[in-house]
Protein backbone atom coordinates (compact mmCIF):
# COMPACT_ATOMS: atom_id res chain seq x y z
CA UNK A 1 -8.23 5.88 -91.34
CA UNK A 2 -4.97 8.28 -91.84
CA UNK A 3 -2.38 6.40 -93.82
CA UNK A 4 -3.80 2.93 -93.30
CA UNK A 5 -3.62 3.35 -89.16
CA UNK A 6 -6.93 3.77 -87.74
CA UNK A 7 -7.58 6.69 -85.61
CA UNK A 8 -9.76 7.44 -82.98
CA UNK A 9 -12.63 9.00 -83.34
CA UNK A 10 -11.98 12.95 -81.67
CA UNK A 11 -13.10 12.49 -77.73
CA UNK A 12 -16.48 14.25 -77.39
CA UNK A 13 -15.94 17.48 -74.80
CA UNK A 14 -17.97 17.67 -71.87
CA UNK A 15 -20.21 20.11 -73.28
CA UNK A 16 -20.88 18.08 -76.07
CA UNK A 17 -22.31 15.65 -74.37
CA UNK A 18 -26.02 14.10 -75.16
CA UNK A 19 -28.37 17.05 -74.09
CA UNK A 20 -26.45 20.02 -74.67
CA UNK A 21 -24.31 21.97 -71.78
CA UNK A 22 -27.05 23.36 -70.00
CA UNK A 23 -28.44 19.96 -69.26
CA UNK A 24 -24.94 18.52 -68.74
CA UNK A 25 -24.23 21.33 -66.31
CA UNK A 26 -27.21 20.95 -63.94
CA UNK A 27 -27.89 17.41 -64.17
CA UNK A 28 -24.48 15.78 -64.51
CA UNK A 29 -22.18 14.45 -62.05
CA UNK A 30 -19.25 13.69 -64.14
CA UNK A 31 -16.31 16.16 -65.47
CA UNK A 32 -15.37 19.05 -64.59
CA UNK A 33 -16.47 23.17 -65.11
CA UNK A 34 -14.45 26.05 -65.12
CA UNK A 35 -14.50 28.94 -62.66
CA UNK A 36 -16.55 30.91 -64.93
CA UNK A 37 -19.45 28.43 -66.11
CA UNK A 38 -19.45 28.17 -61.96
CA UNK A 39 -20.10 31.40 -60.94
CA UNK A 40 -22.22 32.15 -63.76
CA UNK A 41 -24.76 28.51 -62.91
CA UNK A 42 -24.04 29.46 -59.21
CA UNK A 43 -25.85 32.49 -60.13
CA UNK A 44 -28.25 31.83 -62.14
CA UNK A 45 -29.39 29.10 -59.49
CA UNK A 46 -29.73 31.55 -56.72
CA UNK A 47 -31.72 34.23 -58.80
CA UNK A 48 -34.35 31.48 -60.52
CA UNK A 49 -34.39 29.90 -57.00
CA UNK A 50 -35.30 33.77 -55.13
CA UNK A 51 -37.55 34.62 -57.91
CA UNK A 52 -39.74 31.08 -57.44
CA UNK A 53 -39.73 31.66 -54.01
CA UNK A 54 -41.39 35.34 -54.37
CA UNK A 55 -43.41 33.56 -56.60
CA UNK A 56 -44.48 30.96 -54.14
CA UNK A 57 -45.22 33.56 -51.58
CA UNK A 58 -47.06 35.90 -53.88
CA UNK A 59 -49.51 32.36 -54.89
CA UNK A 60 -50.04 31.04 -51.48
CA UNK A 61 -52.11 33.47 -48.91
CA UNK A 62 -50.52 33.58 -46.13
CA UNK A 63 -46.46 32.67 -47.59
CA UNK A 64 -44.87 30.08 -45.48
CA UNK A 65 -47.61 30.45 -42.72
CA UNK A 66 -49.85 28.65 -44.98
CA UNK A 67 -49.18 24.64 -45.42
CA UNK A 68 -49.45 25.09 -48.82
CA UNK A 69 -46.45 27.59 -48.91
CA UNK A 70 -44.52 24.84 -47.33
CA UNK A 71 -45.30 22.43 -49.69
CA UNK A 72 -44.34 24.89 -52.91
CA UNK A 73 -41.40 25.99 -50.98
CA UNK A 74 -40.18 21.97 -50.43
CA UNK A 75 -40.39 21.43 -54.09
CA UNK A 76 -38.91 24.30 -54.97
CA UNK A 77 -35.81 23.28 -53.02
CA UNK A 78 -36.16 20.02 -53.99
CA UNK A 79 -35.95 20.93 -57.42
CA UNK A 80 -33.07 22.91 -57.39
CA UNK A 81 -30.67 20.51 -54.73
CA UNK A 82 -29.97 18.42 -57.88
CA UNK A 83 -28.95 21.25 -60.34
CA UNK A 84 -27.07 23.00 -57.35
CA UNK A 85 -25.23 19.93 -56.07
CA UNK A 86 -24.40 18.73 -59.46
CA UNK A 87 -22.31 21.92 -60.24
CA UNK A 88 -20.59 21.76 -57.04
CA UNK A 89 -19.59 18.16 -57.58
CA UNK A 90 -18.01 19.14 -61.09
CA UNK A 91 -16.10 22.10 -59.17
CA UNK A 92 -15.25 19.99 -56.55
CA UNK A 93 -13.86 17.78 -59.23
CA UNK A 94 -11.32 20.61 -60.32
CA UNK A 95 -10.26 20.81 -56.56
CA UNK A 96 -9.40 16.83 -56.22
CA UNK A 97 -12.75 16.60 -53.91
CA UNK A 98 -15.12 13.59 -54.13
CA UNK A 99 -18.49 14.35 -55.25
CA UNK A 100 -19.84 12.48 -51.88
CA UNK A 101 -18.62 15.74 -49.98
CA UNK A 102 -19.79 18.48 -52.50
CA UNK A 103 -23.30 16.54 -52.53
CA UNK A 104 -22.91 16.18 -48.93
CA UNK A 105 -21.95 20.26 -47.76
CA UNK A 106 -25.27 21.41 -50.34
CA UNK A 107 -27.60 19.00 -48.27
CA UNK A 108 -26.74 20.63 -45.32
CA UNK A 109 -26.95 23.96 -46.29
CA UNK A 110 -30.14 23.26 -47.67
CA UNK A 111 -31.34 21.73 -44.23
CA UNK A 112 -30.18 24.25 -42.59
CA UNK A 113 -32.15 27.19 -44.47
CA UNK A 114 -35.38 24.80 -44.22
CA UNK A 115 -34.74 24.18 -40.54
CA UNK A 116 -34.81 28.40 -40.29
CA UNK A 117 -37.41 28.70 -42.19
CA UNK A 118 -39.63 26.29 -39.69
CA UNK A 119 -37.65 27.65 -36.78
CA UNK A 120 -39.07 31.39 -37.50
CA UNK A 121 -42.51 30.27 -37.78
CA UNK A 122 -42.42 28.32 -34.81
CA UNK A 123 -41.08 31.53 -33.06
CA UNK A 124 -37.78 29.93 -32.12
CA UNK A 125 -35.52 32.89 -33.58
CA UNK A 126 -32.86 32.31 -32.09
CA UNK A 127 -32.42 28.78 -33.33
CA UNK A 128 -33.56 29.86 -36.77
CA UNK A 129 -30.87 32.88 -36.94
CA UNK A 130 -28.44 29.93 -35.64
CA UNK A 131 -29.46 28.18 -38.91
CA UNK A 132 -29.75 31.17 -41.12
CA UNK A 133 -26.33 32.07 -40.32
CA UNK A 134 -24.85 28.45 -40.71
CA UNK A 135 -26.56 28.14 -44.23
CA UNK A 136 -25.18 31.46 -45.12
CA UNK A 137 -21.44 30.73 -44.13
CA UNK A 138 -21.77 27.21 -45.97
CA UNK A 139 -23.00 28.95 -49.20
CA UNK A 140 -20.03 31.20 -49.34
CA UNK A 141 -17.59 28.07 -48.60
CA UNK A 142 -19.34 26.18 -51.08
CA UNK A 143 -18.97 28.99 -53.07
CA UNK A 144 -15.56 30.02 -52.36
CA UNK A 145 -14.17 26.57 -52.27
């Protein structure tokens, strides 16, 4: 109390938030994150998710020939589509755009670079440069936007 009115407590900041701003950055939905804390999760994302992936092939015998490369390489991805999408919602925040459609554009790109992965191994290249190069262009509007 100041002066006999009660005040507010001070809102909490985003970062501040239960868990600390790492967890509230790749976990979390809600607020918004600067251009900076963006690029810098962005990348750290995209190096952690290369490095499990050399990691993956370097465990399994045969890398993505094997089914058990598949599998590593599924939860890999499927580990990191949260983190990834939840950083691109908060950006997409700053730029007025729902979190349905950030959530939505990171599925897809993530489809697409499993369909190419499948695609290759099936000996369809082709198709899977077709959906290399789509997941490519949609990381850099993802990014970029």
């Amino acid at each position: 109390m100041a002066g006999g009115v009660m005040t507010s407590p001070r809102p909490s900041t985003e970062r501040s938030r239960a868990g600390g701003p790492v967890l509230w950055a790749l976990f979390s939905f809600a607020g918004r994150m600067k251009r900076l804390d963006f690029l810098l999760a962005s990348l750290g994302l995209a190096i952690g998710h290369v490095v499990l992936v050399i990691l993956a092939l370097a465990v399994t015998r045969e890398g993505m020939k094997d089914p058990s490369g598949y599998a590593v390489r599924g939860i890999i991805d499927l580990a990191l589509f949260w983190p990834s999408a939840a950083i691109a919602a908060k950006r997409g925040h700053d730029r007025n755009r729902p979190a349905a459609r950030s959530v939505m554009l990171i599925g897809l790109v993530y489809g697409a670079g499993v369909a190419m992965g499948y695609l290759f191994d099936a000996g369809l290249r082709s198709a899977g440069g077709a959906c290399g190069l789509f997941a490519l262009v949609g990381w850099v509007y993802v990014f970029v936007d």
